[in-house]
C-alpha atoms as a PDB file:
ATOM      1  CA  UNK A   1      -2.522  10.456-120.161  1.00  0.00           C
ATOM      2  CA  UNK A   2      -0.979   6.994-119.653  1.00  0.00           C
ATOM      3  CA  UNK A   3       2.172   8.482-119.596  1.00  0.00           C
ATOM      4  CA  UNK A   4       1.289  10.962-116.945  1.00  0.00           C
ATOM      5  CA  UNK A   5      -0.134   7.927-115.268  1.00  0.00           C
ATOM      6  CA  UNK A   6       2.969   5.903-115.254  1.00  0.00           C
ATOM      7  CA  UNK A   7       5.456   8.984-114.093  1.00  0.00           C
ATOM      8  CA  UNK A   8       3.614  10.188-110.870  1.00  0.00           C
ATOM      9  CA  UNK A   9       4.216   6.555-109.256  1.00  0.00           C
ATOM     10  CA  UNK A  10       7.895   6.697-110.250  1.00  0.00           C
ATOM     11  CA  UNK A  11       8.153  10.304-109.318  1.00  0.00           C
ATOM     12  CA  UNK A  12       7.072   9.408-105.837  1.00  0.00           C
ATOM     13  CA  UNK A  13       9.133   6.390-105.695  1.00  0.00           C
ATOM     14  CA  UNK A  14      12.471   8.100-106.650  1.00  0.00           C
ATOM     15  CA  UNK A  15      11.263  10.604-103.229  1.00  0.00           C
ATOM     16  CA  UNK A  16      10.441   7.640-101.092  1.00  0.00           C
ATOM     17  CA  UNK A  17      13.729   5.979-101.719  1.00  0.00           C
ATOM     18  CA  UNK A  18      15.872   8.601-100.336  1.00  0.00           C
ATOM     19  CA  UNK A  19      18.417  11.183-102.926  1.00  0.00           C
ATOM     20  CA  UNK A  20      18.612  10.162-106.667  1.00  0.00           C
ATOM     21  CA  UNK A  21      21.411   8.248-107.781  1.00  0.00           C
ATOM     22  CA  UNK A  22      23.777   9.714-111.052  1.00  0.00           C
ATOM     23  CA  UNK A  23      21.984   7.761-113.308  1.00  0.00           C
ATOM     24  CA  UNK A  24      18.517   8.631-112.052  1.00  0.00           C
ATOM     25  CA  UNK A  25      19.211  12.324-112.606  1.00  0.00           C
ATOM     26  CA  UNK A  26      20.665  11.936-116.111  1.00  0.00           C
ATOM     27  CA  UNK A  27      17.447  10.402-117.353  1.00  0.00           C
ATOM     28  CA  UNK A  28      15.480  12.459-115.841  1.00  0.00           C
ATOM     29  CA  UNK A  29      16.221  15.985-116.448  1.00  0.00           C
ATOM     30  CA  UNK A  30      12.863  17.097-114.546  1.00  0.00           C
ATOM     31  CA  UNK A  31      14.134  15.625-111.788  1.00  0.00           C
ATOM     32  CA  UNK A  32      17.512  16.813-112.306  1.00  0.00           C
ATOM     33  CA  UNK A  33      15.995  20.394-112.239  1.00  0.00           C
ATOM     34  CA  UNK A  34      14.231  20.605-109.326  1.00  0.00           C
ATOM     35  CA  UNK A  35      17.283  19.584-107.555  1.00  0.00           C
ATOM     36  CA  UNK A  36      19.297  21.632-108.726  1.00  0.00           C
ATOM     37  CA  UNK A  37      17.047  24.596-107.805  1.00  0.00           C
ATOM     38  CA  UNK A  38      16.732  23.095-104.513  1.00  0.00           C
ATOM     39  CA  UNK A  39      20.262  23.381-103.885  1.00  0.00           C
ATOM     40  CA  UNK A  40      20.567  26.779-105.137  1.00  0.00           C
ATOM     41  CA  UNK A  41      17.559  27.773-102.954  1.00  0.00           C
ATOM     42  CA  UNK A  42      20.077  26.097-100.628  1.00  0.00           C
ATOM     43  CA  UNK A  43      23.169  27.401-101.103  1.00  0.00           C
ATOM     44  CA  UNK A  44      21.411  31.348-101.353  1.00  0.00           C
ATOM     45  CA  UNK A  45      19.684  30.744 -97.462  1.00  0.00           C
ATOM     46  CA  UNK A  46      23.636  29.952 -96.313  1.00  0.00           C
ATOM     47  CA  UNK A  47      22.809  25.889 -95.443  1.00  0.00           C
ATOM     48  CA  UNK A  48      25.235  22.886 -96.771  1.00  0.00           C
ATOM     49  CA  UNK A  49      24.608  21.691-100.265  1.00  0.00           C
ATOM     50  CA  UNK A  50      26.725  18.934 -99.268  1.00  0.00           C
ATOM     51  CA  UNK A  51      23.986  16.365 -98.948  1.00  0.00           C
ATOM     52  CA  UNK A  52      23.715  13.111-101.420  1.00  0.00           C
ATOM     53  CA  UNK A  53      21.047  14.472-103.742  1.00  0.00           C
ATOM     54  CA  UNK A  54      22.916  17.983-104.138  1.00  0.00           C
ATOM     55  CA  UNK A  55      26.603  15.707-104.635  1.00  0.00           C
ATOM     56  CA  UNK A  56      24.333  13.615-107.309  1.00  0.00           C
ATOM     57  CA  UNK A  57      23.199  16.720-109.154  1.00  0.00           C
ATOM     58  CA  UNK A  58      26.324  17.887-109.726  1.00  0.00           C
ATOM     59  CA  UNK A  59      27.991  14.614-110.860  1.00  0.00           C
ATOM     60  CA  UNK A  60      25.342  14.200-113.207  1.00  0.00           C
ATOM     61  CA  UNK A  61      25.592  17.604-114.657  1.00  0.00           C
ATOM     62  CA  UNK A  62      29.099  17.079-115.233  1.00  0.00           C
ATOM     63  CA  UNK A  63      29.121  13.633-117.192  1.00  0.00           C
ATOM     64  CA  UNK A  64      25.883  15.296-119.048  1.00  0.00           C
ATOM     65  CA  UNK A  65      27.902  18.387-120.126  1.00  0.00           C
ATOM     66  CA  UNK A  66      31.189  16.481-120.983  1.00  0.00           C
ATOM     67  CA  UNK A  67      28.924  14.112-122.953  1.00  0.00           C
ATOM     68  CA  UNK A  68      27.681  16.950-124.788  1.00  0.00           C
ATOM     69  CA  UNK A  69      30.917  18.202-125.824  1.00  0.00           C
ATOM     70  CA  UNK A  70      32.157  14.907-126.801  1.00  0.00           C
ATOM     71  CA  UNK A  71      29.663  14.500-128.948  1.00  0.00           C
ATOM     72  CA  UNK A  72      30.504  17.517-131.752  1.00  0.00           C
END
């Protein structure tokens, strides 16, 4: 419960302070999710996915998955 407690303020405060940076995605994958279905919702309705939190997604994705692989 405390935990739930202490991740709805920083939820909110990631939103109030404008698109997620690189590192905020990558240690956050909940957060990391819901943007990237954002932008696909995006990308499917024909509007730019070229915005700062769509641009941070995808960076993060990438270091994530080349992380991955360098790790086996």
């Amino acid at each position: 419960m405390k935990k739930l407690l202490l991740a709805i303020p920083l939820g909110i405060l990631i939103t109030a302070c404008g698109a997620p940076s690189v590192g905020d995605f990558k240690t956050s994958p909940d957060v990391l999710r819901k943007a990237n279905i954002e932008c696909r919702r995006l990308a499917a309705a024909g509007e730019s996915t070229d915005t700062d939190k769509c641009n941070n997604a995808r960076q993060a994705e990438l270091e994530l998955s080349t992380q991955m692989k360098g790790s086996k």
